[in-house]
Protein backbone atom coordinates (compact mmCIF):
# COMPACT_ATOMS: atom_id res chain seq x y z
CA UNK A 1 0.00 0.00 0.00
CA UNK A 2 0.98 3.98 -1.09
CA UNK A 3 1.87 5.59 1.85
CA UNK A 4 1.31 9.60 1.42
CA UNK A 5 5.41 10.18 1.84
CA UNK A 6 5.85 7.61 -1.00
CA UNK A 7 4.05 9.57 -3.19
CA UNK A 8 5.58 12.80 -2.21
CA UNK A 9 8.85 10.60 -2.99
CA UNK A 10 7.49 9.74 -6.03
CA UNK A 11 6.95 13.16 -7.32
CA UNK A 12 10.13 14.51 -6.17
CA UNK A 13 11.97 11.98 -8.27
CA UNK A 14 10.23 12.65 -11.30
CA UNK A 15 10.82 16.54 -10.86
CA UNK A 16 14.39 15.59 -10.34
CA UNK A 17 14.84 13.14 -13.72
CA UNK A 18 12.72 15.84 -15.89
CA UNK A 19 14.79 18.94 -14.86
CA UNK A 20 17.84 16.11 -15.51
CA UNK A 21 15.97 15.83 -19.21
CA UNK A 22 15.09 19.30 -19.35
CA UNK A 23 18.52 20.67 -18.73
CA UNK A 24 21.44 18.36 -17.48
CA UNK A 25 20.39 19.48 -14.15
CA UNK A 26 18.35 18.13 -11.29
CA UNK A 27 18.01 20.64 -9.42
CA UNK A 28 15.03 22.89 -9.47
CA UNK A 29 12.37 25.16 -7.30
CA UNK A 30 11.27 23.50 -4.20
CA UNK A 31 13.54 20.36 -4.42
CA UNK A 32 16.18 20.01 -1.51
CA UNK A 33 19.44 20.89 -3.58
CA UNK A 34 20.98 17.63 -5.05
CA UNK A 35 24.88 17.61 -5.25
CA UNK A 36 27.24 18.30 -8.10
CA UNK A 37 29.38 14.68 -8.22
CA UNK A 38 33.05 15.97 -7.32
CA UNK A 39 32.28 18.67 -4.80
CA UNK A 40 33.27 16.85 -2.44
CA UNK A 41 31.99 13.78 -0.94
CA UNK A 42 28.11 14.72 -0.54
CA UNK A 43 25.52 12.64 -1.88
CA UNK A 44 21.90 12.72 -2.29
CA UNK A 45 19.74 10.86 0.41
CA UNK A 46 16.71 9.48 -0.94
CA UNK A 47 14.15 8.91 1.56
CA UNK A 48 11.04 9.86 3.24
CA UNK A 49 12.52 13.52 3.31
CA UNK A 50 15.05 13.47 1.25
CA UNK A 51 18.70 15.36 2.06
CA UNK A 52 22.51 15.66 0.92
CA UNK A 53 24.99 15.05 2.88
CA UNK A 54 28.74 13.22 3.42
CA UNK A 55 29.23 10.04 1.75
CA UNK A 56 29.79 7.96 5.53
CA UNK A 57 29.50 4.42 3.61
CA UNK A 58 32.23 5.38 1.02
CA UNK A 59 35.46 3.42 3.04
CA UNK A 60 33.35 0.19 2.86
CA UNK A 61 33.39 -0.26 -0.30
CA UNK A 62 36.60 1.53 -1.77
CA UNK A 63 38.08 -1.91 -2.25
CA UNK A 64 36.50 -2.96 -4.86
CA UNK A 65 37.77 -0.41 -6.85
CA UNK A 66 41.26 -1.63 -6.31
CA UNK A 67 42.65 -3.07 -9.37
CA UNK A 68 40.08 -2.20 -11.64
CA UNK A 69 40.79 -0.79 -14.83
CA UNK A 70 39.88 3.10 -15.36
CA UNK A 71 36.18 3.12 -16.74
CA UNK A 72 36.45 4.82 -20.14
CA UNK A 73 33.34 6.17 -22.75
């Protein structure tokens, strides 16, 4: 069952991907600010309210990247 902050979930996401469409840019009015990748180590929470903030889970899994080739387009 839909809970009412599901929804409100719901819609925030799709504001997000169609100002992504729009204009390379998810941010827009009256969606909590969503990080450029790079700044630093902030990252988007996605949840009942949704927030930015450090990356606290990034250590745990920096070792897979070790000895991985560089990811190239």
């Amino acid at each position: 069952m839909w809970r009412p902050e599901d929804r409100k979930l719901s819609d925030e996401m799709m504001s997000y991907w169609t100002n992504f469409a729009r204009s390379g840019d998810p941010n827009g009015p009256g969606l909590p600010e969503w990080p450029k990748d790079g700044k630093d180590d902030s990252l988007i929470h996605l949840d009942s309210t949704i927030t930015s903030g450090p990356d606290t889970l990034r250590p745990r899994y920096e070792f897979l990247l070790e000895g991985m080739p560089p990811f190239h387009f």
